[in-house]
Protein backbone atom coordinates (compact mmCIF):
# COMPACT_ATOMS: atom_id res chain seq x y z
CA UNK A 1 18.44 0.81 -12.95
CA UNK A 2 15.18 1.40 -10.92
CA UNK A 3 13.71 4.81 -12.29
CA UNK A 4 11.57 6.82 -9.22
CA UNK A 5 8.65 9.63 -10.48
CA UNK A 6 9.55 12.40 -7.86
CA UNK A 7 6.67 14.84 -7.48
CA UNK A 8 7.25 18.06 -5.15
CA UNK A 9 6.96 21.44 -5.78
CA UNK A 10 9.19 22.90 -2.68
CA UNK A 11 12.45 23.38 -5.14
CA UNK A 12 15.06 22.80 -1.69
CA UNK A 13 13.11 19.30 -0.25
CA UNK A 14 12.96 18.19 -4.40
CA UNK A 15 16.62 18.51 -4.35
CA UNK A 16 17.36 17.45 -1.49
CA UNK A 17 15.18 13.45 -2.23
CA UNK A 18 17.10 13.88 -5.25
CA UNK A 19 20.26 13.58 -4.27
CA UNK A 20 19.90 11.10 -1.79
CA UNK A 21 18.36 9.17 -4.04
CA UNK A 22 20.47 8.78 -6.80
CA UNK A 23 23.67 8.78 -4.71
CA UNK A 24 21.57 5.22 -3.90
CA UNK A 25 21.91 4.54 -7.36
CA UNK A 26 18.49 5.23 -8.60
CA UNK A 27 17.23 6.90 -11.97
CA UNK A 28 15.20 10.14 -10.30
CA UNK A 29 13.11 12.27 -12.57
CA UNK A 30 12.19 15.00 -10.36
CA UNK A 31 9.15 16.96 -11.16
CA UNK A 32 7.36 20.50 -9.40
CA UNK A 33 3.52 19.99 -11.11
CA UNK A 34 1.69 17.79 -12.32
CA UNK A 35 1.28 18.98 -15.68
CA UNK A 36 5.17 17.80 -16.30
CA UNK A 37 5.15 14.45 -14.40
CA UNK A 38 2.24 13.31 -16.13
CA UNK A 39 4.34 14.16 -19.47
CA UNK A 40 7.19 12.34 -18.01
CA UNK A 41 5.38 9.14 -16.93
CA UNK A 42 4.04 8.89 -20.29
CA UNK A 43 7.13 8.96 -22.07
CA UNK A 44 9.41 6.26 -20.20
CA UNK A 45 9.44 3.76 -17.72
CA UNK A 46 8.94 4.27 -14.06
CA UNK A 47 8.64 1.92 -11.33
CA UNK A 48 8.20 3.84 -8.90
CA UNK A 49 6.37 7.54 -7.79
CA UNK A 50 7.15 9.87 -4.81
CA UNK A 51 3.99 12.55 -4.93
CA UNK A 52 3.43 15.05 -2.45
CA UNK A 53 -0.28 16.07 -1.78
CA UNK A 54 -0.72 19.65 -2.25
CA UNK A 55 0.55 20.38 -5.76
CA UNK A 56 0.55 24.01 -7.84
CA UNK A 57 -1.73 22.94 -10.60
CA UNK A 58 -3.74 20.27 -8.56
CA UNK A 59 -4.10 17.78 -6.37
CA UNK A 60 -1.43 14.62 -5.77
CA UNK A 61 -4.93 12.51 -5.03
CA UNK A 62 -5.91 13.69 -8.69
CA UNK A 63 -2.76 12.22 -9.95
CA UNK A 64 -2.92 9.05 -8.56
CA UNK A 65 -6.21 8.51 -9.55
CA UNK A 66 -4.94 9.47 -13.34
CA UNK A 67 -2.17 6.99 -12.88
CA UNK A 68 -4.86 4.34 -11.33
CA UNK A 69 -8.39 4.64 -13.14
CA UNK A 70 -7.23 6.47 -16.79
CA UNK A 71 -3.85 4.96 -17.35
CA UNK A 72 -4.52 1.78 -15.60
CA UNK A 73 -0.93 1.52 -13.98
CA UNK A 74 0.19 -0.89 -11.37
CA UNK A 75 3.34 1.21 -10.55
CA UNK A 76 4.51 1.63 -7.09
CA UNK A 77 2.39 4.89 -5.45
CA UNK A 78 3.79 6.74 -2.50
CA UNK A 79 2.29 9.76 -1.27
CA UNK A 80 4.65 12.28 1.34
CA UNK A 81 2.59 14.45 3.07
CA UNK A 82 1.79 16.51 5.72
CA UNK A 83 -1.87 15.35 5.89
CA UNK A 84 -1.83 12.35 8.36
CA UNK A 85 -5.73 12.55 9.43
CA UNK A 86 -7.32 9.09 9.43
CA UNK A 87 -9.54 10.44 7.22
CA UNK A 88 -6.48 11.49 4.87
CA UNK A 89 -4.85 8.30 5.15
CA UNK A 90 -8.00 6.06 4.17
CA UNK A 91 -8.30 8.43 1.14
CA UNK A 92 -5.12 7.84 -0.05
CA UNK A 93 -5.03 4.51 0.02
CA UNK A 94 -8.69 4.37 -1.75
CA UNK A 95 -7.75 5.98 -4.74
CA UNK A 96 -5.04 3.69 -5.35
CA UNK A 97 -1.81 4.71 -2.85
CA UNK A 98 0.35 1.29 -1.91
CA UNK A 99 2.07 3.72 1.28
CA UNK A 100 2.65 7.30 2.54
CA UNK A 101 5.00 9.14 4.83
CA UNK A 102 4.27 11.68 6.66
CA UNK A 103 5.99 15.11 6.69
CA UNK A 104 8.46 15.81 7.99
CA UNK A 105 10.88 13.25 7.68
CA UNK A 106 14.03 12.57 7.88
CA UNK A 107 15.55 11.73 4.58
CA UNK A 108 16.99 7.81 6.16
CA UNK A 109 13.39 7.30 6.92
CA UNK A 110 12.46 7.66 3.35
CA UNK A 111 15.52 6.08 1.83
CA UNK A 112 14.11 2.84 4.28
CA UNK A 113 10.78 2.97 3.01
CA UNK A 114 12.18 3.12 -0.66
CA UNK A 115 14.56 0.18 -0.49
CA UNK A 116 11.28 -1.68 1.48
CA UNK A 117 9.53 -1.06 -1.75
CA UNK A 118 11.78 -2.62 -4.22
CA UNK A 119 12.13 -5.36 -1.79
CA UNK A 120 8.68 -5.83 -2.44
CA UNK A 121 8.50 -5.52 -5.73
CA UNK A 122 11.55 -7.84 -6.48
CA UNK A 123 10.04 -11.01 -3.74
CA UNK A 124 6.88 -10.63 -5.91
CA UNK A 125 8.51 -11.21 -9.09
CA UNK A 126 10.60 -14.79 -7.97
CA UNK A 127 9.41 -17.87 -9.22
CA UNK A 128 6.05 -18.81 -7.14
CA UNK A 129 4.17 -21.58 -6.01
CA UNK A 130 1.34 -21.82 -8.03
CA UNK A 131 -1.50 -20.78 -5.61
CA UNK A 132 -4.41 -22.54 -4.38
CA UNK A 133 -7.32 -22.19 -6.26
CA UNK A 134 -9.97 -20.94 -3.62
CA UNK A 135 -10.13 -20.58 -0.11
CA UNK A 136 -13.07 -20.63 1.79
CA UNK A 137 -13.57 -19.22 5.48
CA UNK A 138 -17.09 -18.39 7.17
CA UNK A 139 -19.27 -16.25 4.44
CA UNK A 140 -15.73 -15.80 2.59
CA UNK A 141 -14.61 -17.08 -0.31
CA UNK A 142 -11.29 -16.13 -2.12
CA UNK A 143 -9.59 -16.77 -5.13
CA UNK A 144 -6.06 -15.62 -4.90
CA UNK A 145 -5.07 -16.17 -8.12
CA UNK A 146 -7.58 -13.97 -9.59
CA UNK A 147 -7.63 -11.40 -6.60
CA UNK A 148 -11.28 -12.16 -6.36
CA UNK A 149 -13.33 -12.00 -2.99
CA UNK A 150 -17.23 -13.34 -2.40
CA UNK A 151 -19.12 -12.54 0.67
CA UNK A 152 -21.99 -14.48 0.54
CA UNK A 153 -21.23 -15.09 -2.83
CA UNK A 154 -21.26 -11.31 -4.05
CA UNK A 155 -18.38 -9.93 -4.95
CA UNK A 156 -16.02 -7.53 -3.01
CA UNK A 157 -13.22 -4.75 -4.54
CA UNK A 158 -10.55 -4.38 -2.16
CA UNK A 159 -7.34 -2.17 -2.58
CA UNK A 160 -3.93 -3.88 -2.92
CA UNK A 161 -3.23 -3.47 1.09
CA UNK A 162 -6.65 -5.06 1.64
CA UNK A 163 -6.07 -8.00 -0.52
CA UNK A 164 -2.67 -8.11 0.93
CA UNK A 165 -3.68 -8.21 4.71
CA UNK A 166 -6.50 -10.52 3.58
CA UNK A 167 -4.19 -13.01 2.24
CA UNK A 168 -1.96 -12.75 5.45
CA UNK A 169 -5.04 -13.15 7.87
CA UNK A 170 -6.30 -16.46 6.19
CA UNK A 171 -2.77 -17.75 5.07
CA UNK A 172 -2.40 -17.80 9.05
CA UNK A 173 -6.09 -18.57 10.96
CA UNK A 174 -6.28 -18.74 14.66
CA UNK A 175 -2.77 -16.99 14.41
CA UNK A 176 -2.06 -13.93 16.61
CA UNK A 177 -0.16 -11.75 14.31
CA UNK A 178 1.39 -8.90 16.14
CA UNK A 179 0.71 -4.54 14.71
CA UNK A 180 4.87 -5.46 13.98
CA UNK A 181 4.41 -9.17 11.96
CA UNK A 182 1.57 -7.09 9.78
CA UNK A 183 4.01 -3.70 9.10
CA UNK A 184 6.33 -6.24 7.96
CA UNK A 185 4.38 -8.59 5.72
CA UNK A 186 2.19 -6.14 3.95
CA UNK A 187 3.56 -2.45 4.55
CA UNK A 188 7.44 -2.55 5.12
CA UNK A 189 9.86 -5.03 5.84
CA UNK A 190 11.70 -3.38 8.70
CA UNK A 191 8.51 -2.35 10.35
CA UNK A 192 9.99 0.73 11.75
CA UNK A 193 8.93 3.58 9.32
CA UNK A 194 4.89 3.51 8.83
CA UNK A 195 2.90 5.73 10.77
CA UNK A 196 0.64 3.75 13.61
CA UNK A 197 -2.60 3.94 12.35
CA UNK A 198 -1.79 1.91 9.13
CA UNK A 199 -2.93 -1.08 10.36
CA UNK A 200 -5.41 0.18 12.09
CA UNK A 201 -6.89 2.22 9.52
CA UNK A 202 -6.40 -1.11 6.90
CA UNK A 203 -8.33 -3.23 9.27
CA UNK A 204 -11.34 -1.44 9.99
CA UNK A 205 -11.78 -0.81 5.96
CA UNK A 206 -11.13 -4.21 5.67
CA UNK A 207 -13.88 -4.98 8.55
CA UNK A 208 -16.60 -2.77 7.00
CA UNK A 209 -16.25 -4.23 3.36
CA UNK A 210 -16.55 -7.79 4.76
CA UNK A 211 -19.34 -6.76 7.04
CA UNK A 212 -17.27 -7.81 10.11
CA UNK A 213 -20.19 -7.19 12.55
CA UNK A 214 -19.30 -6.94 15.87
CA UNK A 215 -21.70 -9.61 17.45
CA UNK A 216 -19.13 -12.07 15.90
CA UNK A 217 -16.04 -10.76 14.42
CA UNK A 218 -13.70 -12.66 11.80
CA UNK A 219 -10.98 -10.64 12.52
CA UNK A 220 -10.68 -9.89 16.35
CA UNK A 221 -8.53 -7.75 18.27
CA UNK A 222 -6.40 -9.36 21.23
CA UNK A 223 -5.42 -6.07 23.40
CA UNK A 224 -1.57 -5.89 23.81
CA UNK A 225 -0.89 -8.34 21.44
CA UNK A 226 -2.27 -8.14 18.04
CA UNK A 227 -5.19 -9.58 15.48
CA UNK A 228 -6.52 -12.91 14.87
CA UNK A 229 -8.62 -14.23 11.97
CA UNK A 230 -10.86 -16.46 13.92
CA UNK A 231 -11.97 -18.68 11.85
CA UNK A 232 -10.76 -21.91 9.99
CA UNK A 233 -10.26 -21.62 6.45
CA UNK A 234 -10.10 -24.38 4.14
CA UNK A 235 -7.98 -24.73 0.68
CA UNK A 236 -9.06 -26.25 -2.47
């Protein structure tokens, strides 16, 4: 059984995710501070965390970073929140957030972007391929296996989402890939539940950390329809 980390100090909406939750058949340990969820992560398994933002004793961003930098966890991260702010959103994915949802929401919307997540987690754990060794494209080079990135042979520390929509721009060059095809490759696998500036917000951090000038763009935006990496790439 799939045990979810529920952070939220408003007693009613803590119930409430509760409920729903494990009448889906998930483990919930449902938590109102941070002081007792960091107790309870450290003392079983969990593969998956709900956190609200705006905590009693602290901040949700606090705890993520806890779960990120001190415990070095790869668990599943989702922030709900009412902070939705480009500014907000870049933030939480920088110190280590795979998603968010925005409050309020309706409690299918969050049931969808749960079951999208253990989707995720479950396709990543099948029986691969093994993966090519490098790929090269313009000033890039990338070593999947490894997560590694050069630009201009330095190297580059992306988050998760960036290697992930890195990997889906170069796994497809001189391929229009629709806001929708992106959502449901990288974010959710409906596409119907993430918040419109995702993508946007994910590209342009992308962009700056790969010095995407804008004389001659690598990624390039085709109005109405989408992104294209637009350049070849090259496997060896």
């Amino acid at each position: 059984m799939k045990t979810i980390l529920l952070l939220e100090d408003e007693a009613a909406l803590r119930r409430g995710i509760q409920f729903k939750l494990e009448k889906d058949g998930y483990h919930v340990i449902a938590c109102g501070s941070i002081h007792d969820a960091r107790r309870q992560f450290l003392s079983q398994t969990i593969h998956l965390i709900l956190c609200d933002v705006l905590l009693p004793d602290g901040s949700g961003l606090d705890f993520c970073k806890y779960i990120r930098e001190d415990l070095q966890s790869n668990v599943q991260f989702l922030f709900l929140t009412a902070m939705d702010t480009e500014l907000d959103i870049v933030i939480g994915y920088e110190t280590g957030a795979d998603d968010y949802i925005t409050k309020p929401f309706s409690l299918a919307v969050l049931m969808s972007k749960v079951h999208s997540v253990f989707k995720r987690i479950e396709s990543r754990s099948r029986p691969r391929q093994a993966e090519s060794a490098v790929i090269r494209s313009g000033r890039l080079t990338y070593y999947p296996g490894e997560l590694q990135l050069l630009v201009d042979g330095q190297p580059v520390e992306l988050t998760r989402n960036e290697y992930r929509l890195l990997q889906l721009f170069l796994s497809h060059p001189k391929q229009i890939l629709s806001k929708k095809q992106i959502l449901e490759q990288i974010f959710d696998s409906d596409g119907n539940f993430v918040d419109d500036n995702t993508v946007a917000v994910n590209i342009r951090r992308l962009r700056e950390k790969i010095n995407d000038t804008a004389d001659k763009r690598m990624i390039k935006n085709i109005r109405g329809m989408g992104y294209v990496w637009d350049y070849e790439t090259e496997q060896a």
